[in-house]
Protein backbone atom coordinates (compact mmCIF):
# COMPACT_ATOMS: atom_id res chain seq x y z
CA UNK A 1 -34.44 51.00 -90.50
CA UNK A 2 -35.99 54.20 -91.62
CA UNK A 3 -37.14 55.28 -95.04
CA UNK A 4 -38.65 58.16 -96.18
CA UNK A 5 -41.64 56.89 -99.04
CA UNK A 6 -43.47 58.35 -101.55
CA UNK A 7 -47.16 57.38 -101.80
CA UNK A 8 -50.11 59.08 -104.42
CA UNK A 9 -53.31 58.86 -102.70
CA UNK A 10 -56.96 60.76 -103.17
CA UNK A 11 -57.12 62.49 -99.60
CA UNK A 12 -60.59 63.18 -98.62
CA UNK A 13 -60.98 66.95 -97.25
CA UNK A 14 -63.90 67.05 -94.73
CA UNK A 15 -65.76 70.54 -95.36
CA UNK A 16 -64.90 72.21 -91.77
CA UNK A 17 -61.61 72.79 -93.50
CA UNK A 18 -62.09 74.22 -96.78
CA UNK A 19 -61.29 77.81 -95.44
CA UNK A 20 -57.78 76.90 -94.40
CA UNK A 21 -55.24 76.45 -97.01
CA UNK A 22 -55.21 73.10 -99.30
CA UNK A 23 -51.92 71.88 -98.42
CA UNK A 24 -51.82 73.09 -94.72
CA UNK A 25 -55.72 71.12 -95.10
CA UNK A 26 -54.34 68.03 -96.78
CA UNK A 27 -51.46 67.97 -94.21
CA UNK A 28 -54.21 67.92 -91.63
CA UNK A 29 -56.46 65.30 -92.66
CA UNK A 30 -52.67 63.11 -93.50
CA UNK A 31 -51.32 62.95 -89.97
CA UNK A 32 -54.80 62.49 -88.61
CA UNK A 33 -54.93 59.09 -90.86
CA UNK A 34 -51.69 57.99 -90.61
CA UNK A 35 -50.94 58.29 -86.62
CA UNK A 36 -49.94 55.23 -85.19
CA UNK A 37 -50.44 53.77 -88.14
CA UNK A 38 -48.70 50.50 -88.92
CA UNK A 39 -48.75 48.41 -91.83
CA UNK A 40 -46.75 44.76 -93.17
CA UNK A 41 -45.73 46.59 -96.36
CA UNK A 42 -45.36 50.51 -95.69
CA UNK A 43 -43.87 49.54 -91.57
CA UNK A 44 -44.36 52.03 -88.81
CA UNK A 45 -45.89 55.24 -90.02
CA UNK A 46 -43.57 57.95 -87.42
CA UNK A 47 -44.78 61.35 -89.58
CA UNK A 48 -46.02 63.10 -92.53
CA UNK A 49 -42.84 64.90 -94.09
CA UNK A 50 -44.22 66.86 -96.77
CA UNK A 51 -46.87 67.12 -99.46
CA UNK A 52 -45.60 67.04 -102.84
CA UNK A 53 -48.16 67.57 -105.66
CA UNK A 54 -51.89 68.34 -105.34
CA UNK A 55 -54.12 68.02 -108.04
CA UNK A 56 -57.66 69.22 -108.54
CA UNK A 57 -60.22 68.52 -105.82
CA UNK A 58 -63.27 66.39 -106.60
CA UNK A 59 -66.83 66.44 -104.51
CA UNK A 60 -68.34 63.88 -104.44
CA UNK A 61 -72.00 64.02 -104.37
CA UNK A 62 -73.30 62.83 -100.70
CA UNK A 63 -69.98 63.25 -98.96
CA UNK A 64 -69.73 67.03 -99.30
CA UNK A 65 -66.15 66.62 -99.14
CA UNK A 66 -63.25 67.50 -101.62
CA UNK A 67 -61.13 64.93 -102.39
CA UNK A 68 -57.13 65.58 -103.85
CA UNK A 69 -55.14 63.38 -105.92
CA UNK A 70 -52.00 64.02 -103.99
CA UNK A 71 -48.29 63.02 -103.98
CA UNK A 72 -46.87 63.16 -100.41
CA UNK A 73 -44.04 62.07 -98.31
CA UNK A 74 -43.88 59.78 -95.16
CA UNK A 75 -41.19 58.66 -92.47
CA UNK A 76 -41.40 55.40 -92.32
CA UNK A 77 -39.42 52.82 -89.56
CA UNK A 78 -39.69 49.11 -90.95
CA UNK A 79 -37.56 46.51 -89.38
CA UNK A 80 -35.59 43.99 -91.14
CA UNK A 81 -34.00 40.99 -90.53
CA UNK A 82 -30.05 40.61 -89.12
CA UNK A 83 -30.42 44.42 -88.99
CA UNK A 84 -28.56 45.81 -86.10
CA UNK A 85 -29.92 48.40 -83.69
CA UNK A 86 -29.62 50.22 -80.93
CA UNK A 87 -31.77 51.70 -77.88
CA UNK A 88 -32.67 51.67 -74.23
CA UNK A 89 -33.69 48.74 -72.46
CA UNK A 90 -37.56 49.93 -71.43
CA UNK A 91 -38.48 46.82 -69.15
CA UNK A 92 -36.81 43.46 -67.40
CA UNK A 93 -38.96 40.28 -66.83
CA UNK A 94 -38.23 37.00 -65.83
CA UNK A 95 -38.59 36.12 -69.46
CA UNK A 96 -36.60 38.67 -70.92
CA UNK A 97 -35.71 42.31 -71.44
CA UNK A 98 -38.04 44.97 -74.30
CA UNK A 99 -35.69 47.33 -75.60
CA UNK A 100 -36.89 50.94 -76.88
CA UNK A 101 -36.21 50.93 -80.60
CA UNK A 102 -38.05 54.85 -81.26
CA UNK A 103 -41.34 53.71 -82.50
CA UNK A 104 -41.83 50.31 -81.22
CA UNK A 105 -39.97 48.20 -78.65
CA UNK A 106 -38.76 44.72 -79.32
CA UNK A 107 -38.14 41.39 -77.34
CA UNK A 108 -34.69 39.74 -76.24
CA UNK A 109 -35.31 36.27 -75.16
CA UNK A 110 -33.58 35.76 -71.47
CA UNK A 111 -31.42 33.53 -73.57
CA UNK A 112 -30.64 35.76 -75.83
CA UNK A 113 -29.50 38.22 -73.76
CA UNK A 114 -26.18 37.50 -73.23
CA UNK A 115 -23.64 34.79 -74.38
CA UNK A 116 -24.35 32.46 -70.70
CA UNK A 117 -26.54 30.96 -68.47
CA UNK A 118 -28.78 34.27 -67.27
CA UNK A 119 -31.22 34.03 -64.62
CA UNK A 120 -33.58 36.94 -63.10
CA UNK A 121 -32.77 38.54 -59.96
CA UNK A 122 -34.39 40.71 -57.43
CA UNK A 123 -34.44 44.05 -58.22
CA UNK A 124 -35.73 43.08 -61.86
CA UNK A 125 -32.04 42.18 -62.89
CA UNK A 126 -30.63 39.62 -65.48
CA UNK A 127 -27.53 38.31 -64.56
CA UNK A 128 -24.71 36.37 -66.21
CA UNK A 129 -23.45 32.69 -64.02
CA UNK A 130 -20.03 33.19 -65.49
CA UNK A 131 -19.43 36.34 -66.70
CA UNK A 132 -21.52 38.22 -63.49
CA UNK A 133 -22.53 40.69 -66.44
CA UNK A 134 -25.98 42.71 -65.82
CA UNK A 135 -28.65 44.15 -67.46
CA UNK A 136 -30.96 46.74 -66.09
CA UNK A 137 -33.51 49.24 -67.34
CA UNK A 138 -32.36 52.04 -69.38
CA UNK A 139 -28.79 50.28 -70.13
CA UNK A 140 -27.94 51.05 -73.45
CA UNK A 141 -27.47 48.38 -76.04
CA UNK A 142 -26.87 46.98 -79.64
CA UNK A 143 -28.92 43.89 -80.62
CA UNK A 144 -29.72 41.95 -83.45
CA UNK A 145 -33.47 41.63 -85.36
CA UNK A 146 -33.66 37.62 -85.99
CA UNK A 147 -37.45 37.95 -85.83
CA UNK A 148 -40.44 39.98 -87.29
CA UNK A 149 -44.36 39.00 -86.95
CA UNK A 150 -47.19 40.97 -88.29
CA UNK A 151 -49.68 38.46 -86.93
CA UNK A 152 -51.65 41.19 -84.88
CA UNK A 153 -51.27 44.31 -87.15
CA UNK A 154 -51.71 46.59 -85.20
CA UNK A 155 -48.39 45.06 -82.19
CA UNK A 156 -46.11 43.89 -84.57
CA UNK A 157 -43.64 41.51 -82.63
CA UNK A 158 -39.72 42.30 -83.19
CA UNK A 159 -37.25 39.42 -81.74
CA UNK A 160 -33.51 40.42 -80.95
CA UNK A 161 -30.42 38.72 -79.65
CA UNK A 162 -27.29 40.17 -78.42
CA UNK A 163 -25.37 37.03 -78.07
CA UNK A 164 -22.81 37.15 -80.58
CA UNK A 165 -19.79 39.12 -80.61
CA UNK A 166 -20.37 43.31 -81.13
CA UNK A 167 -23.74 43.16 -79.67
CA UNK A 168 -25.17 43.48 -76.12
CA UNK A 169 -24.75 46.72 -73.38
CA UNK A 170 -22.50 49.13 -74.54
CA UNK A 171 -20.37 48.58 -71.11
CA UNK A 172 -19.71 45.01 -72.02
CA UNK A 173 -18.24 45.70 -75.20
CA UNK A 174 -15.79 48.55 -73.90
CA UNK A 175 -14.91 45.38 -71.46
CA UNK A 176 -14.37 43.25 -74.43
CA UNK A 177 -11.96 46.63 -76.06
CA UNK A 178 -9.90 46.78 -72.48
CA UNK A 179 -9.66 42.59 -72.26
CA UNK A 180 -8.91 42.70 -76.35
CA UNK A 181 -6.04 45.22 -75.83
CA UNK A 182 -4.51 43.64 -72.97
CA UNK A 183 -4.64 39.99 -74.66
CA UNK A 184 -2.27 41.37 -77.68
CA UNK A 185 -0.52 43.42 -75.47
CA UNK A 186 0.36 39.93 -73.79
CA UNK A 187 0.70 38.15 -77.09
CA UNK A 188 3.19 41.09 -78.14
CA UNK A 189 5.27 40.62 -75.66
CA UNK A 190 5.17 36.33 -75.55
CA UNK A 191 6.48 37.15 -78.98
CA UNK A 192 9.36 39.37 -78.48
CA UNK A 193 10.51 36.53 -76.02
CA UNK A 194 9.94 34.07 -78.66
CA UNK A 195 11.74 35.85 -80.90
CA UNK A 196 14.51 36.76 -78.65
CA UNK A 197 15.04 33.45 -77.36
CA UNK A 198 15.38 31.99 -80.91
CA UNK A 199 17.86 34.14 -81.68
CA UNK A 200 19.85 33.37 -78.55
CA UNK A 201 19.72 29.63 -79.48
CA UNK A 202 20.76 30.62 -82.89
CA UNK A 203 23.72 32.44 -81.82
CA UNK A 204 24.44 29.52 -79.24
CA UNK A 205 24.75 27.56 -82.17
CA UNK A 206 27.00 29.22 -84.08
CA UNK A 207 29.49 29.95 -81.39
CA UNK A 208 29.58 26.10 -80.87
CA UNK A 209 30.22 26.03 -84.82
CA UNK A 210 32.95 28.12 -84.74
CA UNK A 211 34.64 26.11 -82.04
CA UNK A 212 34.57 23.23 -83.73
């Protein structure tokens, strides 16, 4: 999910900027800190938004830069677990499919891909025993988060699953919309004949009542 946060931070100046405007300076010397920056408790660090406050700069002696009590704004994406998402599958292996998720791709198990037996085919496909459903690169698709490590920093590992019902390539669930239609289409009809039937056994009846 994405958040926009608010963090207060001295921002160290270096001196090649101090002829350029503070904020334009401070805005600088933000996205050059924060790029590709990734963190357990602030998430994946996409942009600096805006700078908020800036208070009065400080040298420090031995630096020679100015440093800025400053309020600023940051885009943040930080996934969460049973959060749904969506994206573009980047890569197929014989383990699994990565899935494009904006700043960071994430991991669907080969048996998590799809609700049956999957196995890899030539031509870097996953394929479905029963259901002959595919996946490919750049399909589109909804999936589950049902894991998040941090245990390398820096390639945080995102697990997904688009077995259950809602989830998986968006082909497959306008499938499920036709085949959903078409089953209480049926059942809508089986129950006019139900109903119709009834009451021809209930008129049968009373016709034999009446004779008697």
């Amino acid at each position: 999910m994405y958040y926009a946060i608010e963090i207060r931070d001295h921002v160290r100046v270096d001196p090649q900027l101090f002829g350029e405007d503070v904020k334009e300076a401070i805005i600088k010397e933000l996205k050059e800190k924060y790029a590709n920056f990734i963190n357990l408790e602030l998430g994946v660090i996409i942009t600096v938004i805006d700078v908020l406050e800036v208070g009065e700069g400080v040298i420090i002696p031995g630096d020679g830069a100015a440093y800025y009590d400053t309020t600023f704004k940051l885009l943040v994406f930080r996934p969460e677990l049973h959060e749904v998402v969506f994206g573009r599958i980047s890569e197929i292996t014989s383990f699994g499919a990565f899935i494009n998720l904006g700043p960071i791709d994430g991991m669907i198990h080969i048996s998590q891909t799809m609700d049956d037996f999957v196995s890899f085919s030539k031509g870097n496909i996953l394929v479905g025993r029963n259901s002959k459903r595919n996946l490919r690169k750049d399909d589109l698709c909804i999936a589950r988060t049902i894991a998040i490590s941090y245990k390398d920093p820096k390639d945080p590992k995102i697990g997904l699953t688009m077995r259950q019902i809602g989830l998986g390539k968006q082909e497959w669930m306008e499938q499920d919309k036709r085949k959903a239609k078409v089953a209480e289409k049926q059942a809508g009809k089986e129950g006019k004949e139900e109903k119709g039937k009834v009451g021809k056994e209930k008129k049968e009846v009373a016709a034999k009542a009446k004779k008697k």
